[in-house]
PDB file of N, CA and C in Angstrom:
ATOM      1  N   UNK A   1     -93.422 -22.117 -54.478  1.00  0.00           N
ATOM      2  CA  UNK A   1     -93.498 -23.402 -53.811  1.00  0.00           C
ATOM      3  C   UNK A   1     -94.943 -23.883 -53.892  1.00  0.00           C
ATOM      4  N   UNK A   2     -94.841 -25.548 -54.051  1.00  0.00           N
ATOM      5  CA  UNK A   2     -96.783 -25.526 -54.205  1.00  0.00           C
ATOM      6  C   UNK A   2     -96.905 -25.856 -53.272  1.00  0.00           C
ATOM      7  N   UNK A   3     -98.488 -26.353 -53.038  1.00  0.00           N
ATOM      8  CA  UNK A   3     -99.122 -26.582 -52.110  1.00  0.00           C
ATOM      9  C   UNK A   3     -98.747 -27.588 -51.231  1.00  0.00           C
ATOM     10  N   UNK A   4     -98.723 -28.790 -51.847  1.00  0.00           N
ATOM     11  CA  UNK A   4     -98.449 -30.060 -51.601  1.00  0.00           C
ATOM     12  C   UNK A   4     -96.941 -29.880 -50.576  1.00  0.00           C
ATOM     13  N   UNK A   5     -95.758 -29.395 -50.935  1.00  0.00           N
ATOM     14  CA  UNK A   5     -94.622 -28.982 -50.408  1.00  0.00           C
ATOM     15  C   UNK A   5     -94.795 -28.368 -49.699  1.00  0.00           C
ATOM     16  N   UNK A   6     -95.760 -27.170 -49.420  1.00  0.00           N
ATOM     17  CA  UNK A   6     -95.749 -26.121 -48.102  1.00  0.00           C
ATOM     18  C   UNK A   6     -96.459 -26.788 -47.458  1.00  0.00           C
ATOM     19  N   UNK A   7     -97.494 -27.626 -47.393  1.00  0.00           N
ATOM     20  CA  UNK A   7     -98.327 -28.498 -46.488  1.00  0.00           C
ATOM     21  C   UNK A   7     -97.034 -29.380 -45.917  1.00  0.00           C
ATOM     22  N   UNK A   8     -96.366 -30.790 -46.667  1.00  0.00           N
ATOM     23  CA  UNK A   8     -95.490 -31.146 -46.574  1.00  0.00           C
ATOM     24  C   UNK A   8     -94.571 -30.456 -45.248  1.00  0.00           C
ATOM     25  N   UNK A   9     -93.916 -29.166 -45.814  1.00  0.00           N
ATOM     26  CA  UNK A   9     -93.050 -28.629 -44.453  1.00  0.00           C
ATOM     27  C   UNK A   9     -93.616 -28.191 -43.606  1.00  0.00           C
ATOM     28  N   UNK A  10     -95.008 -27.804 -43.165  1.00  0.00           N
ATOM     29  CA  UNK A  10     -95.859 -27.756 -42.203  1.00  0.00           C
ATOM     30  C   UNK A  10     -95.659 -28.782 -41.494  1.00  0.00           C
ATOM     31  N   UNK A  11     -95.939 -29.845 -41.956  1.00  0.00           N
ATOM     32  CA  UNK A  11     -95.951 -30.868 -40.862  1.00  0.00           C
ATOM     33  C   UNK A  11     -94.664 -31.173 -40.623  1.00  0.00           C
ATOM     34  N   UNK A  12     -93.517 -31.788 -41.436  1.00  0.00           N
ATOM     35  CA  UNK A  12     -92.936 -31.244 -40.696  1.00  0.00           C
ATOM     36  C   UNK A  12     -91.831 -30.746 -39.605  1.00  0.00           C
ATOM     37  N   UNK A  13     -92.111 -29.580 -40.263  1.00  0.00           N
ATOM     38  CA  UNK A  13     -91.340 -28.428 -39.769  1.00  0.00           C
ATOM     39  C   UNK A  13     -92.413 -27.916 -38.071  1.00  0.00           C
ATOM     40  N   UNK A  14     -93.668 -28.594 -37.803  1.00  0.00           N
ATOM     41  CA  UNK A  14     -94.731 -28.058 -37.027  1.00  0.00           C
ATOM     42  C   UNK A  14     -94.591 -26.642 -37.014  1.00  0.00           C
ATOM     43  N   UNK A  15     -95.260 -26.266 -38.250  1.00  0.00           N
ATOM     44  CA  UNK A  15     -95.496 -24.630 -38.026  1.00  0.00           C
ATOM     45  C   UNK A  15     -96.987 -24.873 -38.220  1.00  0.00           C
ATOM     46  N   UNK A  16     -97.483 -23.455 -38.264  1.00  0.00           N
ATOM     47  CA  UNK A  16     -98.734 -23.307 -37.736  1.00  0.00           C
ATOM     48  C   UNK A  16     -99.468 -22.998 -39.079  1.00  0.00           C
ATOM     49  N   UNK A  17    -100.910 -24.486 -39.315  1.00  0.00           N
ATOM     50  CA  UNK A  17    -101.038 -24.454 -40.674  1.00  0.00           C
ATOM     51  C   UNK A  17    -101.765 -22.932 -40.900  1.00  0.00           C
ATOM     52  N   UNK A  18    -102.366 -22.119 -40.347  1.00  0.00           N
ATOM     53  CA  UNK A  18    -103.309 -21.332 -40.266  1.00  0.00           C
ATOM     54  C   UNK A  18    -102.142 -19.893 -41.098  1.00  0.00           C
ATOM     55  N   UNK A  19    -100.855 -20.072 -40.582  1.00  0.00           N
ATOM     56  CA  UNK A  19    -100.249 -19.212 -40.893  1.00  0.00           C
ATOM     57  C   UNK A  19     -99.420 -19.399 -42.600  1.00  0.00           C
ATOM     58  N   UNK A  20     -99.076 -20.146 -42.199  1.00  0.00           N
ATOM     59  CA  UNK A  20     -98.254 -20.950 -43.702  1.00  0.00           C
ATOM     60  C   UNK A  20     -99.589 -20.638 -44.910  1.00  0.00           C
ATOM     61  N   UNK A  21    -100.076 -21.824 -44.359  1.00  0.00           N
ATOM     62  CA  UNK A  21    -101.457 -21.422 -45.792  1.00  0.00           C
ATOM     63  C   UNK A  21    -102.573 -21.598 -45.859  1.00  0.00           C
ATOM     64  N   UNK A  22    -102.782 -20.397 -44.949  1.00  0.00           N
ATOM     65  CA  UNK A  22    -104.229 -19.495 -44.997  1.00  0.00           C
ATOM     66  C   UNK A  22    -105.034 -20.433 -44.677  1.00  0.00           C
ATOM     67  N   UNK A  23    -105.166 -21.617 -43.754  1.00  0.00           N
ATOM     68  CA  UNK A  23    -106.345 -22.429 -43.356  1.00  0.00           C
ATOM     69  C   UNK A  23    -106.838 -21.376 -42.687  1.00  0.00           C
ATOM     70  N   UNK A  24    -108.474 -21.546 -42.768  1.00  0.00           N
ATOM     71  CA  UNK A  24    -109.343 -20.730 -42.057  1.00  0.00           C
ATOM     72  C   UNK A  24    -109.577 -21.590 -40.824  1.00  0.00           C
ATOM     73  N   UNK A  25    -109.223 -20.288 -39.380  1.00  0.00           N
ATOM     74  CA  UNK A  25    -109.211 -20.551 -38.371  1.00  0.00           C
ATOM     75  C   UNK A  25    -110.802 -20.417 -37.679  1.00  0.00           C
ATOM     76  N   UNK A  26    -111.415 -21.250 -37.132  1.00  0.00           N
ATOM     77  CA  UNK A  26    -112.690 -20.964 -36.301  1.00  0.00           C
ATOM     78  C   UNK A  26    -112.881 -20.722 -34.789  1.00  0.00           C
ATOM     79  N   UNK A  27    -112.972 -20.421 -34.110  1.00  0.00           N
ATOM     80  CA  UNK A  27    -112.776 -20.080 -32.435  1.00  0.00           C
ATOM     81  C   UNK A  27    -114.102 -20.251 -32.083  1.00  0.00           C
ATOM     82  N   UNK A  28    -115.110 -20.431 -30.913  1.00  0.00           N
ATOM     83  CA  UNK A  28    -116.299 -20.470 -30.691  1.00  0.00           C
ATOM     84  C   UNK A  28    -115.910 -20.411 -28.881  1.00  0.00           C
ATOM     85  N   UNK A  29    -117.294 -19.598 -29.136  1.00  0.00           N
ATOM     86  CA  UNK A  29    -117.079 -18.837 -27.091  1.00  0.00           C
ATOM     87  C   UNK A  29    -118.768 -19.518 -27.091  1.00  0.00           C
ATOM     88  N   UNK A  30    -118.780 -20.492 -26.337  1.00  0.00           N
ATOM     89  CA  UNK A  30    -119.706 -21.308 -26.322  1.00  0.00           C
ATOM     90  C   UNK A  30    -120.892 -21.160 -26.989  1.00  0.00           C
ATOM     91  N   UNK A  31    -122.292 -20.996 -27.209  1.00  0.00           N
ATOM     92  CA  UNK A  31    -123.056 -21.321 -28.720  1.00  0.00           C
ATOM     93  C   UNK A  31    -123.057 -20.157 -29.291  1.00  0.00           C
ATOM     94  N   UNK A  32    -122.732 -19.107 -28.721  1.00  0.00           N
ATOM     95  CA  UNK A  32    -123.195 -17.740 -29.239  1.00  0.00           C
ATOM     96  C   UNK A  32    -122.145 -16.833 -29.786  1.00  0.00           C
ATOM     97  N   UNK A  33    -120.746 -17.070 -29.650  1.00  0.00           N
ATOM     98  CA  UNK A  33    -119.737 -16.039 -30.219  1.00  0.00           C
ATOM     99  C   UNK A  33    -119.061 -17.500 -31.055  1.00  0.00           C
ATOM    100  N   UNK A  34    -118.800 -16.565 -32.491  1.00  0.00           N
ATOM    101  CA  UNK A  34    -117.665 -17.460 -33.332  1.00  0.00           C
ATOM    102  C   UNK A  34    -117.073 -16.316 -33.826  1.00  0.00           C
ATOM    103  N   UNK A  35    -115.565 -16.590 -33.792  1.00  0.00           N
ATOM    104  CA  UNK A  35    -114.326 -16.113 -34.865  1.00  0.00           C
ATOM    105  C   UNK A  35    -114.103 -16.800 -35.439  1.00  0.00           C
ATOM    106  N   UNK A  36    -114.207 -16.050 -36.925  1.00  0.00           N
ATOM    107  CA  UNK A  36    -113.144 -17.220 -37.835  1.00  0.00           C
ATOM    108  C   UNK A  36    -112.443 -15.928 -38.658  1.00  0.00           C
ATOM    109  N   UNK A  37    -111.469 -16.561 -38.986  1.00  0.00           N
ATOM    110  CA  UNK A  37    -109.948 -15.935 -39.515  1.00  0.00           C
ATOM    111  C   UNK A  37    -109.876 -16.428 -40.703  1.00  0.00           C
ATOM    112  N   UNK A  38    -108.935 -15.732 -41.358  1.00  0.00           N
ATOM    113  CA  UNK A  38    -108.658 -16.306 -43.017  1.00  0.00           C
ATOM    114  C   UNK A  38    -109.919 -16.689 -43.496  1.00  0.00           C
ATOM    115  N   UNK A  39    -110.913 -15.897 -43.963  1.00  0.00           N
ATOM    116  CA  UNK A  39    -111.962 -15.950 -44.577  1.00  0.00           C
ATOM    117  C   UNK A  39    -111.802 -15.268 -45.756  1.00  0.00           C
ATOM    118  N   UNK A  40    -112.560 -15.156 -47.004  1.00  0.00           N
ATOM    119  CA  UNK A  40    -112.177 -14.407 -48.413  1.00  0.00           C
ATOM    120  C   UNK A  40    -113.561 -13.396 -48.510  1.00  0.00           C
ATOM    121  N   UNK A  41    -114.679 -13.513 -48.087  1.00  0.00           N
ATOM    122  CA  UNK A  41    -115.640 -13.121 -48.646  1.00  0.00           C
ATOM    123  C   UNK A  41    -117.186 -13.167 -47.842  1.00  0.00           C
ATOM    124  N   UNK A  42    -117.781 -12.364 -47.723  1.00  0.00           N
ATOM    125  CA  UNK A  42    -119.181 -12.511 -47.295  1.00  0.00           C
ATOM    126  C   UNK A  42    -120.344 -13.108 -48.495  1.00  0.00           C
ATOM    127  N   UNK A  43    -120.852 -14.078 -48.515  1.00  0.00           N
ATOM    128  CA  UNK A  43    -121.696 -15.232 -49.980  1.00  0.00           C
ATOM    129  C   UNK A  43    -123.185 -14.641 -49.524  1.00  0.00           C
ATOM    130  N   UNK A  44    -123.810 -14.873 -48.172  1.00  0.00           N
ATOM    131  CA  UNK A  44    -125.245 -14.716 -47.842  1.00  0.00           C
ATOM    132  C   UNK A  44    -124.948 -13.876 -46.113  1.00  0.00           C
ATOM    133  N   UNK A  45    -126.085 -13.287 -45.930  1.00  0.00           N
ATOM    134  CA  UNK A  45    -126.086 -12.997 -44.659  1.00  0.00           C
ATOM    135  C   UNK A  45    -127.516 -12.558 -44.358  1.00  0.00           C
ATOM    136  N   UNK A  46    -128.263 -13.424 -43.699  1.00  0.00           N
ATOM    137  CA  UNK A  46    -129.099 -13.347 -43.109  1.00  0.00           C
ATOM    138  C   UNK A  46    -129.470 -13.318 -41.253  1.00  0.00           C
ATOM    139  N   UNK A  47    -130.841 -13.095 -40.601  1.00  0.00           N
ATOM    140  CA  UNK A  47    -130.365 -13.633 -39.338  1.00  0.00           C
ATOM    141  C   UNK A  47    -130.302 -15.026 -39.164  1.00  0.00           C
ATOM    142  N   UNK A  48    -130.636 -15.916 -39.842  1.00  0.00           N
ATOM    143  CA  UNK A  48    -130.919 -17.218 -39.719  1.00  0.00           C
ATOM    144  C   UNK A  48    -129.796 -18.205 -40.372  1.00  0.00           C
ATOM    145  N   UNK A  49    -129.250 -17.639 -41.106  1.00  0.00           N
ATOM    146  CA  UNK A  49    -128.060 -17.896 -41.755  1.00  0.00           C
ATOM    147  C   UNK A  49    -126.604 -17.267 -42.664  1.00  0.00           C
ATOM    148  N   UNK A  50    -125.545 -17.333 -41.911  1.00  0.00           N
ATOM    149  CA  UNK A  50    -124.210 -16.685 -42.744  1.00  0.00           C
ATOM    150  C   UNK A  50    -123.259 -17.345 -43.579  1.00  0.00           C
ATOM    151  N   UNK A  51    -123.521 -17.308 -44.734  1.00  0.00           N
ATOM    152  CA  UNK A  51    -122.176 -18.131 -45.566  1.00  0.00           C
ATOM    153  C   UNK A  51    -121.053 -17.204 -46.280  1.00  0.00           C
ATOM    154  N   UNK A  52    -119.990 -18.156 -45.664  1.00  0.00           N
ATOM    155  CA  UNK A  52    -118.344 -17.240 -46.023  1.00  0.00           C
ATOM    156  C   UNK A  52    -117.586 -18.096 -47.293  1.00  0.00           C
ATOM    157  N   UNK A  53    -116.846 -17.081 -47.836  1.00  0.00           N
ATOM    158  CA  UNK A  53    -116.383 -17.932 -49.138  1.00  0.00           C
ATOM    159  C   UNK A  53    -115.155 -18.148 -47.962  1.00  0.00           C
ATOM    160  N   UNK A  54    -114.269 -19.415 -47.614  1.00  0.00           N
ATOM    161  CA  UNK A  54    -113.135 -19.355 -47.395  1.00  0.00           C
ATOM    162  C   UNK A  54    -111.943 -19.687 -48.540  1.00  0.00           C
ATOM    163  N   UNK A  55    -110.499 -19.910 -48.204  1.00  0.00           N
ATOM    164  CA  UNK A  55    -109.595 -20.718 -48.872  1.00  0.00           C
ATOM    165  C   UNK A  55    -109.909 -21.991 -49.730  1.00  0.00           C
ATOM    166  N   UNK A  56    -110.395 -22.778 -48.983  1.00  0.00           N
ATOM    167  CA  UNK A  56    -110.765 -24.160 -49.248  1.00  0.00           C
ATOM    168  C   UNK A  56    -112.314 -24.896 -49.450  1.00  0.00           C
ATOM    169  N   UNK A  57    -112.981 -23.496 -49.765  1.00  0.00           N
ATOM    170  CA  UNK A  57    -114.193 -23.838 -49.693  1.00  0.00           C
ATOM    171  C   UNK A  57    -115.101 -23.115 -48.896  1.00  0.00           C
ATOM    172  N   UNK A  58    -116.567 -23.219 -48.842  1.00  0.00           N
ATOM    173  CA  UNK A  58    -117.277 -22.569 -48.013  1.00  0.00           C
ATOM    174  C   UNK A  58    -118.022 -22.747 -46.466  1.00  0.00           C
ATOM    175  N   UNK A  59    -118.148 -22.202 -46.028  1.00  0.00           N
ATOM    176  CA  UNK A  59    -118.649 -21.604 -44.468  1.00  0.00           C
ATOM    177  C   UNK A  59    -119.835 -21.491 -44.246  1.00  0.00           C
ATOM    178  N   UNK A  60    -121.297 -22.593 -43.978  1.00  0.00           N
ATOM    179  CA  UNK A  60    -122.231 -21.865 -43.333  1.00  0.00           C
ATOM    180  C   UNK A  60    -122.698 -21.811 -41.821  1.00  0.00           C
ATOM    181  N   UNK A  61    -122.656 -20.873 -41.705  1.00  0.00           N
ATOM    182  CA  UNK A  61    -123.474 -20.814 -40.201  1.00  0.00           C
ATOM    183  C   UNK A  61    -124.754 -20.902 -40.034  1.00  0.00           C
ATOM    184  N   UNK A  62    -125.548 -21.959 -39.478  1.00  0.00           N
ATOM    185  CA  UNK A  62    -126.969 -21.480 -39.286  1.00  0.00           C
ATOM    186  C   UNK A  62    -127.660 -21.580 -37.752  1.00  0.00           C
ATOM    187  N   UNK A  63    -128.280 -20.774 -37.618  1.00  0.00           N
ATOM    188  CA  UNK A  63    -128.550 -20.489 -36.611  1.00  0.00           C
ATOM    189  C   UNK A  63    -129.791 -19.795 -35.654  1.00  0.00           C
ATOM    190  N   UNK A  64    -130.257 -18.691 -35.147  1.00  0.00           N
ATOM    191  CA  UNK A  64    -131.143 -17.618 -35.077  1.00  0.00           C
ATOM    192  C   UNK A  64    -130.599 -16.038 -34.431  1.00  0.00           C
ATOM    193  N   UNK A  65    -130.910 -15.294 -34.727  1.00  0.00           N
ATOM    194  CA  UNK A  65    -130.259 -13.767 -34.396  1.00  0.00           C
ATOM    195  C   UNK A  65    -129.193 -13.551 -34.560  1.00  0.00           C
ATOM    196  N   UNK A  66    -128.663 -14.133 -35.774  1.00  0.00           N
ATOM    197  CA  UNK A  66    -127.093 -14.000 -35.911  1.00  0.00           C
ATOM    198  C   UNK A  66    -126.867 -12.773 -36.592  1.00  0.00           C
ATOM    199  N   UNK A  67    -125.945 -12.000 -36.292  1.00  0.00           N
ATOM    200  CA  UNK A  67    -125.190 -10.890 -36.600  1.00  0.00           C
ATOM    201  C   UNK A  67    -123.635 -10.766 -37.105  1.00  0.00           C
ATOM    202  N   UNK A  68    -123.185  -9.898 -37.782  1.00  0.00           N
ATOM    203  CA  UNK A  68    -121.547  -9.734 -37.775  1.00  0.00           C
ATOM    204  C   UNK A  68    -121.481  -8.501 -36.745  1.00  0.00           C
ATOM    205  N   UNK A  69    -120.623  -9.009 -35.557  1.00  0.00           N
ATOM    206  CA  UNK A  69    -120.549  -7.533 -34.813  1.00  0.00           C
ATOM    207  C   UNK A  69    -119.191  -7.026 -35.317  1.00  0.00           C
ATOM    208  N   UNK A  70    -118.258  -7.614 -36.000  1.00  0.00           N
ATOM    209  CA  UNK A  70    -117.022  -6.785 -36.631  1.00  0.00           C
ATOM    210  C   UNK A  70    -116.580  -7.705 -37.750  1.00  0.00           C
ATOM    211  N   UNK A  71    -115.900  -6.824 -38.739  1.00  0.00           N
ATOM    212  CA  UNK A  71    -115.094  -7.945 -39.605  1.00  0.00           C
ATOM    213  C   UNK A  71    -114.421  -7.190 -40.029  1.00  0.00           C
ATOM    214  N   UNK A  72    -112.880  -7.344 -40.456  1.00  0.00           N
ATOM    215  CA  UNK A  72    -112.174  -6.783 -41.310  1.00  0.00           C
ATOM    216  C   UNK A  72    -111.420  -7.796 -42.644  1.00  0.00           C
ATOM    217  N   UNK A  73    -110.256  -7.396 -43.135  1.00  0.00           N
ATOM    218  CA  UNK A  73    -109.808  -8.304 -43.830  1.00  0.00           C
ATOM    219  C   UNK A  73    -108.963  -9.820 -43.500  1.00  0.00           C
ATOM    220  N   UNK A  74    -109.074  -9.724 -42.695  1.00  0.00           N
ATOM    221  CA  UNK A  74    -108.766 -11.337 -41.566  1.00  0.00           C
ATOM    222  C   UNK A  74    -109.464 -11.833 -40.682  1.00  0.00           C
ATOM    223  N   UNK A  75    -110.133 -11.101 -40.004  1.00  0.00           N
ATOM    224  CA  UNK A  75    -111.281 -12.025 -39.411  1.00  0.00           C
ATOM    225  C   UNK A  75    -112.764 -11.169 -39.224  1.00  0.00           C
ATOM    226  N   UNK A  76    -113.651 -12.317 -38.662  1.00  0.00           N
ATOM    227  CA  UNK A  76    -114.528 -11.563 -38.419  1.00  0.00           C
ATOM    228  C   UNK A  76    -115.519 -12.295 -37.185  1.00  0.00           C
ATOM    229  N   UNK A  77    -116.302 -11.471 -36.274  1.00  0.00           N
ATOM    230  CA  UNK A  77    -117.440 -11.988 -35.406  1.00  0.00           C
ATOM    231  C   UNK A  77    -118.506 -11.954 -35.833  1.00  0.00           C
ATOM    232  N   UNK A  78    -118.909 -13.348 -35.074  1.00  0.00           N
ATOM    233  CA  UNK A  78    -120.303 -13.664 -35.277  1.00  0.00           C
ATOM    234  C   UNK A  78    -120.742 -13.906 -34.262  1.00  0.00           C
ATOM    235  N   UNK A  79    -122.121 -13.102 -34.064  1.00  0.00           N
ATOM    236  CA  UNK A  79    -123.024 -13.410 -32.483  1.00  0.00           C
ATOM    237  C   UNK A  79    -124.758 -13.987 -33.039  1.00  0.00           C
ATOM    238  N   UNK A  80    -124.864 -14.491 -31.670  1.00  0.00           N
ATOM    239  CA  UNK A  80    -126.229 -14.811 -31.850  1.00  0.00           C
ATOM    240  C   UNK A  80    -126.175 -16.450 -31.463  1.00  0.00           C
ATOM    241  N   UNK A  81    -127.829 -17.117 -31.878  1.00  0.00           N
ATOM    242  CA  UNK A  81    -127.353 -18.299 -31.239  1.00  0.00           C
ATOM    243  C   UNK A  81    -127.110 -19.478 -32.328  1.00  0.00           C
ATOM    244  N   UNK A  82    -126.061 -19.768 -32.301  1.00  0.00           N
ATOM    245  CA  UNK A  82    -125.230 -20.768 -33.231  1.00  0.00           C
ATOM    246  C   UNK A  82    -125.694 -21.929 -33.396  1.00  0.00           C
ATOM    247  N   UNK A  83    -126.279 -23.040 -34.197  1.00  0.00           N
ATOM    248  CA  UNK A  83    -126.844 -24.136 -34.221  1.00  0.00           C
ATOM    249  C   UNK A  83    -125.714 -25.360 -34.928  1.00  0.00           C
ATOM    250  N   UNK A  84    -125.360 -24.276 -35.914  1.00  0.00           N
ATOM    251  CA  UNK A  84    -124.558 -25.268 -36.683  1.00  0.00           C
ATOM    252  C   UNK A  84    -123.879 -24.649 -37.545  1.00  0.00           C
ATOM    253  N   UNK A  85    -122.525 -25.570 -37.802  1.00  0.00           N
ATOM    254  CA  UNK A  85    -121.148 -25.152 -38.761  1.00  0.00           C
ATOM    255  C   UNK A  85    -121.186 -26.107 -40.051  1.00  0.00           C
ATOM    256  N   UNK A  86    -120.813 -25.705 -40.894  1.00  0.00           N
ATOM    257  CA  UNK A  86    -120.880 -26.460 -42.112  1.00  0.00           C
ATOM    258  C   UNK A  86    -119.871 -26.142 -42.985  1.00  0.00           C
ATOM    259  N   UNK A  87    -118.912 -26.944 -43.515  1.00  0.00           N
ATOM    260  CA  UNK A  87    -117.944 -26.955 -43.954  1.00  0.00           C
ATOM    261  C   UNK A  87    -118.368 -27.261 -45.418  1.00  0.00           C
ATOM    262  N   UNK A  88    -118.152 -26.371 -46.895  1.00  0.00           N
ATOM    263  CA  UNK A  88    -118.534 -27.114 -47.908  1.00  0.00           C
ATOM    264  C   UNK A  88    -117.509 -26.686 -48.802  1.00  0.00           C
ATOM    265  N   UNK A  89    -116.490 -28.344 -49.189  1.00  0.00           N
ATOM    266  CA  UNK A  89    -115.545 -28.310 -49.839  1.00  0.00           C
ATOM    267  C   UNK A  89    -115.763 -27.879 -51.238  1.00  0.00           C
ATOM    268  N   UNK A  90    -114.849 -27.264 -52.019  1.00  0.00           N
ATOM    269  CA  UNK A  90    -114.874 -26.549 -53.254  1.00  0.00           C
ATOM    270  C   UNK A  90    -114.560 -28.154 -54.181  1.00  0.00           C
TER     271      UNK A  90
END
């Protein structure tokens, strides 16, 4: 099934795009904790800045004292203090 069609029955069908197809999910616990989900890849990691390869493109975080305190193959944390999200389409 392509894309266009599973997006299509997402909406809808209202299922949950994150699950259907792999949109990367972001969560934020006010400036200092972020989850994000459905991520592909670690690109840079510094304290000052983290970029993630996602689905649809890339992820930077920038910030100061940022850390990964966990990640596995679906999500991962990020601490420290968060300045800014950046979305950069493929």
């Amino acid at each position: 099934m392509g894309r266009r069609i599973r997006a299509a029955a997402v909406d809808t069908l209202k299922l949950p795009r994150d699950v259907v197809l792999g949109e990367t999910v972001i969560s934020m616990e006010g400036g200092s904790v972020m989850v994000i989900e459905n991520y592909r890849s670690i690109l840079l990691y510094e304290t000052g800045r983290i970029k993630l390869l996602a689905r649809n493109g890339k992820v930077l975080v920038e910030g100061s004292g940022l850390q990964i305190e966990y990640y596995d193959e679906e999500s991962m944390k990020i601490i420290g203090r968060i300045r800014k999200i950046e979305f950069q389409g493929i």
